[in-house]
C-alpha atoms as a PDB file:
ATOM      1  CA  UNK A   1      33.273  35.247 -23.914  1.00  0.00           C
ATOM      2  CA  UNK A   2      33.569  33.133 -20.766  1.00  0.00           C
ATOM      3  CA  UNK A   3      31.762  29.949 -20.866  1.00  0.00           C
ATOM      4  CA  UNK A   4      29.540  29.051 -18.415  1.00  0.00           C
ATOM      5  CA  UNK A   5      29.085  25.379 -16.912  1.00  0.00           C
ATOM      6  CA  UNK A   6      25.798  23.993 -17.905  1.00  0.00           C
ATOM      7  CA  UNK A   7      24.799  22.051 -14.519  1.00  0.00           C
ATOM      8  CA  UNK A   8      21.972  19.209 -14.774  1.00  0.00           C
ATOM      9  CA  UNK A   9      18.763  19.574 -13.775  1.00  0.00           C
ATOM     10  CA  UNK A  10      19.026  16.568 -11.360  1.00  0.00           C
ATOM     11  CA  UNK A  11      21.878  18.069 -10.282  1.00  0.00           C
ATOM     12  CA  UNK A  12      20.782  21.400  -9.500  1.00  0.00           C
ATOM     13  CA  UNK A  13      17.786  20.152  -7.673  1.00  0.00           C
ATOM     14  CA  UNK A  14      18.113  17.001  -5.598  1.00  0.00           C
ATOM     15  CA  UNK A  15      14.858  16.942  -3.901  1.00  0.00           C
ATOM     16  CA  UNK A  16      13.557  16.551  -7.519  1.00  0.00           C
ATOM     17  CA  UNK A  17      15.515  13.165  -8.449  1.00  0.00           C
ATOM     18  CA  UNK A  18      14.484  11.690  -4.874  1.00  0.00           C
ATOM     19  CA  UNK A  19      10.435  12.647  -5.532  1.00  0.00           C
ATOM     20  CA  UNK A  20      11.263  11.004  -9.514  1.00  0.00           C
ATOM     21  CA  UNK A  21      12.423   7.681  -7.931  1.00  0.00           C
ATOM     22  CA  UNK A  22      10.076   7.462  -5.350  1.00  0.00           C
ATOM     23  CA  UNK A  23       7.622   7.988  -7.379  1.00  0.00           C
ATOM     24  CA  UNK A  24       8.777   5.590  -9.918  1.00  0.00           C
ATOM     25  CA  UNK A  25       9.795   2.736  -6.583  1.00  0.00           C
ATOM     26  CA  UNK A  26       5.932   3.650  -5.102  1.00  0.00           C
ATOM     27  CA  UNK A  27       4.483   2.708  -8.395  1.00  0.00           C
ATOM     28  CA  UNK A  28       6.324   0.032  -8.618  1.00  0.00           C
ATOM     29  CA  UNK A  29       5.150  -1.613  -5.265  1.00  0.00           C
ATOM     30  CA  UNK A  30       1.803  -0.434  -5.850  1.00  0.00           C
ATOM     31  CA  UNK A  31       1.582  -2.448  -8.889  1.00  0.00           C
ATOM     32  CA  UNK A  32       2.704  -5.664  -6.500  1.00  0.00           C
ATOM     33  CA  UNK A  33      -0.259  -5.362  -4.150  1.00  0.00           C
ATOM     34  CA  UNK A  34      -3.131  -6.679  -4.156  1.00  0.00           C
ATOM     35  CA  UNK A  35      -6.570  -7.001  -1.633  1.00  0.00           C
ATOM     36  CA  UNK A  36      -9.364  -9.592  -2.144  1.00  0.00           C
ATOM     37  CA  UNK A  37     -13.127  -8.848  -1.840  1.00  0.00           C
ATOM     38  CA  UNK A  38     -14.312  -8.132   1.599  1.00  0.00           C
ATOM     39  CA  UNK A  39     -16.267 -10.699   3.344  1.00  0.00           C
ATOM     40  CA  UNK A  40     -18.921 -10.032   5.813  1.00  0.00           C
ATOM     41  CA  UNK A  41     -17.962 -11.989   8.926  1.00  0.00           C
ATOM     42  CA  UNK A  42     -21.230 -11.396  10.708  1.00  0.00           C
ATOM     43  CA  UNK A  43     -23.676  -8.296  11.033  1.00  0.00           C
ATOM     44  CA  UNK A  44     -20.430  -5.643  11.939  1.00  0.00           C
ATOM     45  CA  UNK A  45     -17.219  -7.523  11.122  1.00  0.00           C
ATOM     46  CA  UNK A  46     -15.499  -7.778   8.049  1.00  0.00           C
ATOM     47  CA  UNK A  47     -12.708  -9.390   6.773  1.00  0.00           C
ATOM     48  CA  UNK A  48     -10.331  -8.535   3.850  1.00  0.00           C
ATOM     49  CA  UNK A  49      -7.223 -10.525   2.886  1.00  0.00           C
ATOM     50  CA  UNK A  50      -4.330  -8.918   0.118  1.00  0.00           C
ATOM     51  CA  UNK A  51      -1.017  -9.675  -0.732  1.00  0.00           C
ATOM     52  CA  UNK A  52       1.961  -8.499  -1.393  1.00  0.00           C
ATOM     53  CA  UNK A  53       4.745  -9.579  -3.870  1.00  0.00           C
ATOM     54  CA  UNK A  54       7.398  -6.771  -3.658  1.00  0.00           C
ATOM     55  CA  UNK A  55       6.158  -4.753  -0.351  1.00  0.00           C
ATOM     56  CA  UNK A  56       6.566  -7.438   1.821  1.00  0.00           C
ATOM     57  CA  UNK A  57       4.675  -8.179   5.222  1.00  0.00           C
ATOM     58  CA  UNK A  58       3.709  -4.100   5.222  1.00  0.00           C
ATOM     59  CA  UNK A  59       3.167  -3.965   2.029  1.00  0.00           C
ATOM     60  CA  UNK A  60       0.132  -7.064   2.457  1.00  0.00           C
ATOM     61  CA  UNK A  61      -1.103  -5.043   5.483  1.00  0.00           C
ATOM     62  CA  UNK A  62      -1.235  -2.148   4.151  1.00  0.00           C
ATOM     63  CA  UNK A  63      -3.368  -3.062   0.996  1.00  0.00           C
ATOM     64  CA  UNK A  64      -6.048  -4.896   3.098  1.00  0.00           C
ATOM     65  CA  UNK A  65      -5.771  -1.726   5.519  1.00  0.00           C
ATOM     66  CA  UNK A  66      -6.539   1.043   2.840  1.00  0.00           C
ATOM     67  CA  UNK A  67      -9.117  -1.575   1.238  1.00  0.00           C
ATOM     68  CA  UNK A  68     -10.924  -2.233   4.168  1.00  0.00           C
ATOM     69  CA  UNK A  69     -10.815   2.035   4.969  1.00  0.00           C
ATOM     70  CA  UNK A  70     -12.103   1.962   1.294  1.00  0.00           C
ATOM     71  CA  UNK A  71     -15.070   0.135   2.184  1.00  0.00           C
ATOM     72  CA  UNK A  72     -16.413   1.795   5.317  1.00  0.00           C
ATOM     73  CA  UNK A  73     -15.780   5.111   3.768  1.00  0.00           C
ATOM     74  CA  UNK A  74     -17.684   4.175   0.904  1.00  0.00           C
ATOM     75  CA  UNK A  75     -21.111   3.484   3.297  1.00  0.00           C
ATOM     76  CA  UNK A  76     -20.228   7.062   4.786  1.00  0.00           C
ATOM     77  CA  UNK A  77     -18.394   5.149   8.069  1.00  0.00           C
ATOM     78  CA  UNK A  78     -15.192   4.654   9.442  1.00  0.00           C
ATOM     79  CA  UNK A  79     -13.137   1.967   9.236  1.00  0.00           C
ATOM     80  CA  UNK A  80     -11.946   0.583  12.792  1.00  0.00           C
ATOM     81  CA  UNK A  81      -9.210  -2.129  12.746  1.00  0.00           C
ATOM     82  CA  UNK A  82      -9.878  -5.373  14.541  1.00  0.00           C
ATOM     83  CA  UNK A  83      -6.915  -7.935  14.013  1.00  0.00           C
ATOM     84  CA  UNK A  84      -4.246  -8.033  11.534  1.00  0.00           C
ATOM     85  CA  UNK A  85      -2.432 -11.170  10.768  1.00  0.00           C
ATOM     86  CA  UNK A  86       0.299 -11.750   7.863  1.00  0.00           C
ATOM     87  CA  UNK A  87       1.934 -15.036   6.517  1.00  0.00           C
ATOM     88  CA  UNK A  88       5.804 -14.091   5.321  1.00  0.00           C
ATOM     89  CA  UNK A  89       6.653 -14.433   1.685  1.00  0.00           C
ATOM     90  CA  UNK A  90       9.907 -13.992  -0.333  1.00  0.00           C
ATOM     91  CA  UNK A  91      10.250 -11.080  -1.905  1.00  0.00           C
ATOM     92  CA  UNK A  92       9.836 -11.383  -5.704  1.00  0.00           C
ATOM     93  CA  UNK A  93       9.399 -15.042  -5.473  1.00  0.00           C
ATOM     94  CA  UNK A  94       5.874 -15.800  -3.511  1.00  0.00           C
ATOM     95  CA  UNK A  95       4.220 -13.370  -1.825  1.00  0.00           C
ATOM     96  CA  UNK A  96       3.683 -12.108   2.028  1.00  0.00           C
ATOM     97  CA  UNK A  97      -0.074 -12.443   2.541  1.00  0.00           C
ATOM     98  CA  UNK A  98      -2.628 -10.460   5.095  1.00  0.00           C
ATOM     99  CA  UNK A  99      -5.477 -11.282   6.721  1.00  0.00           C
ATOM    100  CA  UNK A 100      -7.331  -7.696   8.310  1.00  0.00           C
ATOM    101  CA  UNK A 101     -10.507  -7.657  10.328  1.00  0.00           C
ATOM    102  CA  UNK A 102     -12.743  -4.955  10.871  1.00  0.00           C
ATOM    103  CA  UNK A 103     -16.053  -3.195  11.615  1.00  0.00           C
ATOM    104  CA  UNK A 104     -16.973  -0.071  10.010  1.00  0.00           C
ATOM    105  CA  UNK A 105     -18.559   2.469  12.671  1.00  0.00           C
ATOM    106  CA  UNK A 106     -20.719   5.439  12.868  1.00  0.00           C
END
């Protein structure tokens, strides 16, 4: 009988290794982020800062971005994005930092 050659499942399916280490990579940067509380500025601006250890300067934005969407959505508004201003870090030594400003409309 003619033997047949057993093929990988990683192999076989490429597209599946790539979603297993992005997935694994995302959570891993995930877990490296952090936002703050949000602060009310005045009576429609808000302020949020985060960090980032492993994401660097987007990976600070980002958090206090999705935070500060968070928020608004949370009072049934949307989030609008005033300023945005990072600080560098080193990756994996001290981290990039964000400051984001908004106002949460409608």
């Amino acid at each position: 009988m003619p033997s047949t050659p057993t093929r990988s499942l990683f192999a076989t399916t490429p597209s599946l290794l790539r979603f297993c280490l992005g997935c694994c990579l995302g959570g891993v940067l995930a877990a490296c982020t952090s936002a703050g509380d949000v602060t009310q500025l005045n009576r429609d601006t808000y302020m949020v800062t985060s960090q980032s250890r492993l994401g660097g300067n987007d990976g600070a934005a980002a958090a206090g971005v999705l935070k500060a969407d968070a928020f608004c959505k949370e009072r049934g508004k949307r989030m609008q994005l005033g300023s945005a201003e990072t600080s560098d870090g080193v990756i994996g030594v001290w981290p990039s930092k964000s400051v984001v400003m908004f106002t949460c409309t409608g």
